[in-house]
Protein backbone atom coordinates (compact mmCIF):
# COMPACT_ATOMS: atom_id res chain seq x y z
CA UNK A 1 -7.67 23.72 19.14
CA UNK A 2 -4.76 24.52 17.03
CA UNK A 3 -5.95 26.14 13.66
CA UNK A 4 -3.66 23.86 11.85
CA UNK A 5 -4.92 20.58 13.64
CA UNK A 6 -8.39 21.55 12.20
CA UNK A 7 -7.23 21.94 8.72
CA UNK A 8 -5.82 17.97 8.69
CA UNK A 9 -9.53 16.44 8.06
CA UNK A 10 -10.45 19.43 4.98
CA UNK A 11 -6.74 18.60 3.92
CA UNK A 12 -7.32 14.62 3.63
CA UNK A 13 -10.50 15.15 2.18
CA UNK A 14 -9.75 17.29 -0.20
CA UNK A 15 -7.30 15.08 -1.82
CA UNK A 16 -10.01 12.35 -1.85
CA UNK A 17 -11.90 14.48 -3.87
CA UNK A 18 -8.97 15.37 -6.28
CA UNK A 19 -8.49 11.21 -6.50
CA UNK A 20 -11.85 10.26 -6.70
CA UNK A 21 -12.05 13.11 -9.70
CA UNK A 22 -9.77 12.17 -11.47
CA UNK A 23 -9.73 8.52 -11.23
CA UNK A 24 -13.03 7.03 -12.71
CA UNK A 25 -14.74 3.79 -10.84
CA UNK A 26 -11.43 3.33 -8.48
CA UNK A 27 -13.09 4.18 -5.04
CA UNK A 28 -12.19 1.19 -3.37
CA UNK A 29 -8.97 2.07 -4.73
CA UNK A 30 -8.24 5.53 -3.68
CA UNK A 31 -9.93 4.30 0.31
CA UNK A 32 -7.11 2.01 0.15
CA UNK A 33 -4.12 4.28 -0.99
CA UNK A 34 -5.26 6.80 1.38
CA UNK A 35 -5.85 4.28 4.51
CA UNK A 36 -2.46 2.61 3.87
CA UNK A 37 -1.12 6.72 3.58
CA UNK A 38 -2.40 7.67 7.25
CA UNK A 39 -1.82 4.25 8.59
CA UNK A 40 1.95 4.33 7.85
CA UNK A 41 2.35 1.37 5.54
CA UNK A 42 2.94 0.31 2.25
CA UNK A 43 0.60 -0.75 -0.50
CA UNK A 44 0.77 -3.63 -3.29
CA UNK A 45 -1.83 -2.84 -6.15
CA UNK A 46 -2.02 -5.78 -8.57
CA UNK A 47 -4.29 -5.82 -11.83
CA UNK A 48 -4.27 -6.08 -15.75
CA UNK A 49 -2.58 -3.75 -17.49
CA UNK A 50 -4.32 -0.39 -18.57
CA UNK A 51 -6.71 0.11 -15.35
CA UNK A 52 -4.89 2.73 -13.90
CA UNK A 53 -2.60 1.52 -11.64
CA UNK A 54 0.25 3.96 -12.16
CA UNK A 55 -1.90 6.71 -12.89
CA UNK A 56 -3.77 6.75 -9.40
CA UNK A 57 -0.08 6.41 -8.12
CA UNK A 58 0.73 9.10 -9.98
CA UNK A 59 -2.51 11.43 -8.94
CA UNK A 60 -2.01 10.97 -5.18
CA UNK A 61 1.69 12.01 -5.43
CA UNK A 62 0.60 15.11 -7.42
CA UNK A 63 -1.77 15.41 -4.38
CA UNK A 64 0.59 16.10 -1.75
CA UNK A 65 3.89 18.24 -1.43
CA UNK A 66 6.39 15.61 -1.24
CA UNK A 67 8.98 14.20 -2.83
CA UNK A 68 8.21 11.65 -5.33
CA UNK A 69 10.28 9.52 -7.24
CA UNK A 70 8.98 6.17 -9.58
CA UNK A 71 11.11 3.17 -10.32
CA UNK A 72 10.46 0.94 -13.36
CA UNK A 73 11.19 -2.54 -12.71
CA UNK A 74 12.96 -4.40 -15.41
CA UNK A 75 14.81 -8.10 -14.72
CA UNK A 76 18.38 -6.50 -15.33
CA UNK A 77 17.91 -4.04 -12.35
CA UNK A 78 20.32 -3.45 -9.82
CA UNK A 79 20.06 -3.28 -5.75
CA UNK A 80 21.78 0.09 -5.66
CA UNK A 81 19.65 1.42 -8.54
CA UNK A 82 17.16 1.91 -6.15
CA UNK A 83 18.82 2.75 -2.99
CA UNK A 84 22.33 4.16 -4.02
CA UNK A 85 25.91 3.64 -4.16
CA UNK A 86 28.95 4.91 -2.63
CA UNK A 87 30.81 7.09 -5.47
CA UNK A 88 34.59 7.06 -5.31
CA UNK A 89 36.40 10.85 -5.52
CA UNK A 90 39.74 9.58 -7.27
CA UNK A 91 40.99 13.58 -6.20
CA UNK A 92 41.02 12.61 -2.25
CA UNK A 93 40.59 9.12 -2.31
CA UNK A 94 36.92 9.28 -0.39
CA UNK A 95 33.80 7.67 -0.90
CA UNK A 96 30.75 9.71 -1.43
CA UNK A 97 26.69 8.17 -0.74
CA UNK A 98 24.67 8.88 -4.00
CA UNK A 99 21.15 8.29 -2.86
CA UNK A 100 18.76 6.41 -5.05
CA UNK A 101 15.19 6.91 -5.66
CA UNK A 102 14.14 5.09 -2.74
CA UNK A 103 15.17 8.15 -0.55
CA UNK A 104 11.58 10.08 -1.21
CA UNK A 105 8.63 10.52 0.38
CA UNK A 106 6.38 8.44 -1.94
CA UNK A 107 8.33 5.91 -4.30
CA UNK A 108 6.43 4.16 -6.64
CA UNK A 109 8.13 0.44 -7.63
CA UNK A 110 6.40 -0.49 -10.78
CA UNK A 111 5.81 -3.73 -11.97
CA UNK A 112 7.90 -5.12 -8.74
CA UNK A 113 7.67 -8.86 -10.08
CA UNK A 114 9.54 -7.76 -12.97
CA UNK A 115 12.55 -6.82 -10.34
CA UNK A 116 14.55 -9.81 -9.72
CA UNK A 117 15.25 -11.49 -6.03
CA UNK A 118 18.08 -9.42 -4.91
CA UNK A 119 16.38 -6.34 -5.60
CA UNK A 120 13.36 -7.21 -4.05
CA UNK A 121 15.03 -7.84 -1.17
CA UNK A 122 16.85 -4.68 -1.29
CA UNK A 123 13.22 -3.12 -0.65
CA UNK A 124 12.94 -5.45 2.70
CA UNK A 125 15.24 -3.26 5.21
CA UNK A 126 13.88 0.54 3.57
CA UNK A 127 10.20 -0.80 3.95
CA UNK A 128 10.35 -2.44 7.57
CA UNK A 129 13.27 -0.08 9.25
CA UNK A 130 12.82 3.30 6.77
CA UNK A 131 16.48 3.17 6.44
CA UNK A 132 19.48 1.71 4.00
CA UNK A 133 22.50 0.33 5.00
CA UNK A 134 25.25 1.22 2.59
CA UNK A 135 28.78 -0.43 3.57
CA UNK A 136 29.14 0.03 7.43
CA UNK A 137 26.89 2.93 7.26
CA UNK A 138 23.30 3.35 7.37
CA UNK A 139 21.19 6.19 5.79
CA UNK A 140 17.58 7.39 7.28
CA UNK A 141 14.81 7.33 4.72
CA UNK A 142 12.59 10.75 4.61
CA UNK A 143 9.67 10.72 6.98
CA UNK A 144 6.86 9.83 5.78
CA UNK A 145 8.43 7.13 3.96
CA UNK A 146 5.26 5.67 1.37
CA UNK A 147 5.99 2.40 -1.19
CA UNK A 148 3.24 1.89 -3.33
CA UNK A 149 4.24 -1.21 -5.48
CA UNK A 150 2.02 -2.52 -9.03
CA UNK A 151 1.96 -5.67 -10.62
CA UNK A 152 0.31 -7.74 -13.14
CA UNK A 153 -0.85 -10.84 -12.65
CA UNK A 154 -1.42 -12.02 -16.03
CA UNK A 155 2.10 -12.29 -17.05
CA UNK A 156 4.92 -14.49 -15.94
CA UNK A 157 8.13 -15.04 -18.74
CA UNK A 158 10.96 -12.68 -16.78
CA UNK A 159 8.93 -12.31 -13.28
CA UNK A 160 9.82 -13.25 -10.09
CA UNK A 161 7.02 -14.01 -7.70
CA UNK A 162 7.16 -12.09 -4.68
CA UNK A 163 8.38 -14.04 -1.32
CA UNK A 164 6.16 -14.34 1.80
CA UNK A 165 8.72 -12.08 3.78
CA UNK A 166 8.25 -9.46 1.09
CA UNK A 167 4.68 -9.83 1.28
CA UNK A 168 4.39 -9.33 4.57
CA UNK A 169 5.95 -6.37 4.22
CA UNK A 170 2.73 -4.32 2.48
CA UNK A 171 0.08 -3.74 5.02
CA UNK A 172 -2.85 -4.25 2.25
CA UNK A 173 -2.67 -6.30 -1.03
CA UNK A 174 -5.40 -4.65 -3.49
CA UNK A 175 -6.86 -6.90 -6.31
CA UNK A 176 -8.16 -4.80 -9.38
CA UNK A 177 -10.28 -6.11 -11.69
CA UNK A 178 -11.16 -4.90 -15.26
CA UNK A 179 -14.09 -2.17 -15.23
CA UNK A 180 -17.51 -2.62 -15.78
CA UNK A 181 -19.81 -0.88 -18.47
CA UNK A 182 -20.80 2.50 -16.68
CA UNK A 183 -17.54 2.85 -15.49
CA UNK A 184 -15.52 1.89 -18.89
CA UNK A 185 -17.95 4.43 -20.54
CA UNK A 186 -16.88 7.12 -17.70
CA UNK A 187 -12.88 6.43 -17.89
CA UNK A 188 -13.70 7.04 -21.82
CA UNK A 189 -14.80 10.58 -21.27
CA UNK A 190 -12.60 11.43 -18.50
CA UNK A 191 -9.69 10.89 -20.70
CA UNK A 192 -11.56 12.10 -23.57
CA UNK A 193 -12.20 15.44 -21.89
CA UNK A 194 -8.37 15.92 -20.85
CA UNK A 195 -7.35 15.01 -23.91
CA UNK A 196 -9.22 18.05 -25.57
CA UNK A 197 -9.00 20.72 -22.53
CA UNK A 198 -6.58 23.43 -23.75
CA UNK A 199 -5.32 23.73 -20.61
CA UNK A 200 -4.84 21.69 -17.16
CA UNK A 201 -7.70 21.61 -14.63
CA UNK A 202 -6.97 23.90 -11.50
CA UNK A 203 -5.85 21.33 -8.72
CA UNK A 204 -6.44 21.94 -5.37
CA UNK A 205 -3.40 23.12 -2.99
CA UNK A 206 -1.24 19.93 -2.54
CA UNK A 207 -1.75 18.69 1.21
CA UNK A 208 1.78 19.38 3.05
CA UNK A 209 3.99 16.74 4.94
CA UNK A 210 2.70 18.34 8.61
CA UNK A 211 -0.95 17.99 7.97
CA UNK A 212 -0.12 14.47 6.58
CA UNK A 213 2.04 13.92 9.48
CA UNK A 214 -0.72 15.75 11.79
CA UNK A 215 -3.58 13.10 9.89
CA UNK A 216 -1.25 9.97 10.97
CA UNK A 217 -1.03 11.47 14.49
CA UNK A 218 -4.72 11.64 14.45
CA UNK A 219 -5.33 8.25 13.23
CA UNK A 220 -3.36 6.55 15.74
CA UNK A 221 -5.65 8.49 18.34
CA UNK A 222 -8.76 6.41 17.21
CA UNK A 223 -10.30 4.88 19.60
CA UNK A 224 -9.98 0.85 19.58
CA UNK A 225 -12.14 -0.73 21.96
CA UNK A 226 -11.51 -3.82 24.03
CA UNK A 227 -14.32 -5.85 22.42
CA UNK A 228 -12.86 -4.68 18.66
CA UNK A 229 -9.58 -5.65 19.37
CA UNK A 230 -10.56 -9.20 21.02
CA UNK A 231 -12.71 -9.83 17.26
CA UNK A 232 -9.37 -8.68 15.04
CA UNK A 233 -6.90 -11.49 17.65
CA UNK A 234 -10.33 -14.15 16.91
CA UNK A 235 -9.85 -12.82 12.83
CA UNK A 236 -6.24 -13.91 12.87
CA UNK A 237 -6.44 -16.57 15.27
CA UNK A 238 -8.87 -18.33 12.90
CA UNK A 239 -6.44 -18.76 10.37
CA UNK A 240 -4.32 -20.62 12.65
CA UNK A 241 -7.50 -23.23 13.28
CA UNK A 242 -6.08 -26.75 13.01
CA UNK A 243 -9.22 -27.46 11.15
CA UNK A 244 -7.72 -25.50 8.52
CA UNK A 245 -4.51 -27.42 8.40
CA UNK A 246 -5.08 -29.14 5.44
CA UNK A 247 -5.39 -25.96 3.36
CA UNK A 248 -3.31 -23.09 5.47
CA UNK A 249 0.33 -23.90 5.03
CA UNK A 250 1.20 -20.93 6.90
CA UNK A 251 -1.28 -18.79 8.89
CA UNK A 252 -1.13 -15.21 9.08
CA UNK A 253 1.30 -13.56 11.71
CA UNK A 254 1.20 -11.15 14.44
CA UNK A 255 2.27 -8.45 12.15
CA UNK A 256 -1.41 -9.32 10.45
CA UNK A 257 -3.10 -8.54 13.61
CA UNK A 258 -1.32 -5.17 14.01
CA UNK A 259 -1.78 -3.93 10.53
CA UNK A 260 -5.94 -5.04 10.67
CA UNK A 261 -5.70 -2.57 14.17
CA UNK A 262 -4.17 0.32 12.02
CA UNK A 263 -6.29 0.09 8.68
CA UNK A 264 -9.08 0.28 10.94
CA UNK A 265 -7.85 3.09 12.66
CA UNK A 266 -7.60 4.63 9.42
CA UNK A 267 -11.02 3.58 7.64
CA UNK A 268 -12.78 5.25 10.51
CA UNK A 269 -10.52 8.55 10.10
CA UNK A 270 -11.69 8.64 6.66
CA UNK A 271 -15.29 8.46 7.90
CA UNK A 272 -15.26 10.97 10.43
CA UNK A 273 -15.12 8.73 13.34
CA UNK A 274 -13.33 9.12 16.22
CA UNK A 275 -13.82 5.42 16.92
CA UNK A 276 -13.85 2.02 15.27
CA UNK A 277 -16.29 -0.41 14.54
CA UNK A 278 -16.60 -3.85 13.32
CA UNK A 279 -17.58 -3.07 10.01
CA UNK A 280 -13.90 -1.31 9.76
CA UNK A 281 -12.57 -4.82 10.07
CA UNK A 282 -14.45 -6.27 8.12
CA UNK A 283 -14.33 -4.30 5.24
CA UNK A 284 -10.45 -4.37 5.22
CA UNK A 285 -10.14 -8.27 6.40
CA UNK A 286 -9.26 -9.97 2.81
CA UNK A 287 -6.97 -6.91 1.79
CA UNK A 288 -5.02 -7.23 5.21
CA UNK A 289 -4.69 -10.98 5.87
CA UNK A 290 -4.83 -12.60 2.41
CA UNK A 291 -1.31 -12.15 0.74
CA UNK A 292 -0.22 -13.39 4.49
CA UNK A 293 -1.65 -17.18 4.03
CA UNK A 294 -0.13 -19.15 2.11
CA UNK A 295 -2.01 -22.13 0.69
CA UNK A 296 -1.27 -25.89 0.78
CA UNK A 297 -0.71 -27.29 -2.39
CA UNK A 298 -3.89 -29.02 -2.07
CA UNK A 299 -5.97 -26.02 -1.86
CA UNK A 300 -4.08 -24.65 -5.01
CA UNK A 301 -4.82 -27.47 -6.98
CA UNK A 302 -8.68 -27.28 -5.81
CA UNK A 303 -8.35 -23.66 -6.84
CA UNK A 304 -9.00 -22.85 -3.58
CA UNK A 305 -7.48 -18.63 -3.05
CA UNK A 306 -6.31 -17.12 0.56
CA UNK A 307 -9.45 -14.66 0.05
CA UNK A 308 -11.69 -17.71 0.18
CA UNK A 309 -9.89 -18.38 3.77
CA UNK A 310 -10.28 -15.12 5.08
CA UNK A 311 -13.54 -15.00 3.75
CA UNK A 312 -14.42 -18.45 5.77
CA UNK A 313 -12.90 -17.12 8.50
CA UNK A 314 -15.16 -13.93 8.97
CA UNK A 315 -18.30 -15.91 8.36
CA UNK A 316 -17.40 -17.78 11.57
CA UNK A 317 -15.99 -15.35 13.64
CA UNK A 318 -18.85 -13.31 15.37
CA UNK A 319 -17.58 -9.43 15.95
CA UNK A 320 -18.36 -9.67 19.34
């Protein structure tokens, strides 16, 4: 085996370790950055402010030797403020492509409810086609092409709800909720003990754009049996039950079923598994498939949420 090949695993591992360091009580979180990482998607974190959201953004991009660029979202921003603009040369009368921000490897969009419509939906052709279309000419994004997006739920004077076509855009939607005692007591003295260390920790080396690009390779090499891949089309089919009708306005899509496939792929990568199970699935279900239902106004008013559906929905559908 190729010497590099069998430094992708220590590589992805390491930077686990640098996360999961550095980034008190947000396993679940860091699983979920780095699954959405190797599986080639794009990630929506959503939480309160002040429980790291930014800062794990922030950690994974200082994990990994690639461009990274982070975009503020405020309601007065413009499309081309985050992918570019033509710039006119008066001297020979050309046009000139300034790229924007969007044009890195890892982009983080922060507080993307805060962005109005149009520039929201300036996000929809870079995340699905990793390209922008300028005039009559269209630019390739960098490969690997990572969005990790934040918002907070708690506020809504000058937001914009996110649409169900940009939604469907994120291959996992990750709910944070505000620490518990241990871990409030552990953030304390992590940021406590950087706050009085003279100078910065030694990192480890950054993991490089091949042996990412080598991890992806390998991910999409796990092994997804027939059986697994008849219980994720049962998972998604579910949601489409008529007996649901009265809750499920829209069920989720086909896209749903092929981003389950690949964060399963992924979970078992992490793991050290050359294969996936059921519990992969499972584990990832409500992050996958919930921001892709959208409720009935009934259900809303019962306070009925689309975890509660997907949640139903793997009660009842046996893995195999």
């Amino acid at each position: 085996m190729d010497k590099r090949a069998e430094e992708v695993p220590q590589g992805v591992a390491a930077l686990a370790q640098t996360l999961e360091a550095e980034l008190a009580g947000h396993r679940p979180l860091i699983r979920r950055l780095l699954i959405t990482l190797l599986a080639g998607g794009h990630l929506l974190v959503e939480g309160p402010p002040g429980v790291a959201k930014t800062r794990a953004v922030k950690a994974l991009a200082a994990g990994i030797a690639a461009r990274f660029a982070r975009i503020q979202c405020t309601p007065d921003l413009m499309p081309s403020d985050l992918t570019g603009t033509p710039v006119y040369h008066p001297k020979d009368g050309t046009f000139e492509f300034m790229p924007g921000p969007v044009f890195n490897n890892l982009v983080l969009v922060d507080e993307i409810n805060r962005a109005p419509p149009k520039v929201q939906s300036a996000l929809l052709e870079a995340m699905a086609e990793h390209q922008v279309t300028a005039g009559n000419t269209t630019h390739a994004l960098p490969d690997p092409f990572f969005v990790v997006a934040t918002q907070n739920p708690i506020e809504h004077d000058g937001t914009f709800p996110l649409p169900e076509a940009q939604l469907d855009r994120f291959l996992m939607h990750v709910v944070l909720d505000l620490p518990g005692i241990e871990t409030e007591r552990r953030i304390l003295d992590l940021v406590e003990a950087e706050g009085q260390a003279k100078e910065t920790a030694s990192r480890a080396s950054p993991m490089t754009l091949v042996q990412l690009k080598e991890a992806q390779k390998a991910v999409r090499d796990v092994y997804l049996a027939p059986e697994l891949r008849d219980y994720i089309v049962r998972l998604v089919m579910a949601t489409r039950d008529p007996g649901l009708r009265a809750e499920v306005e829209h069920a989720v899509s086909p896209r749903g079923t092929l981003a389950l496939a690949a964060t399963a792929r992924a979970r078992a990568y992490l793991d050290g598994r050359d294969h996936a199970l059921p519990e992969d699935v499972a584990a990832l279900a409500a992050d996958v498939l919930a921001h892709r239902i959208v409720l009935s106004w009934a259900a809303v008013a019962e306070g009925r949420r689309a975890r509660d559906i997907v949640a139903d929905v793997l009660s009842r559908v046996a893995p195999l």
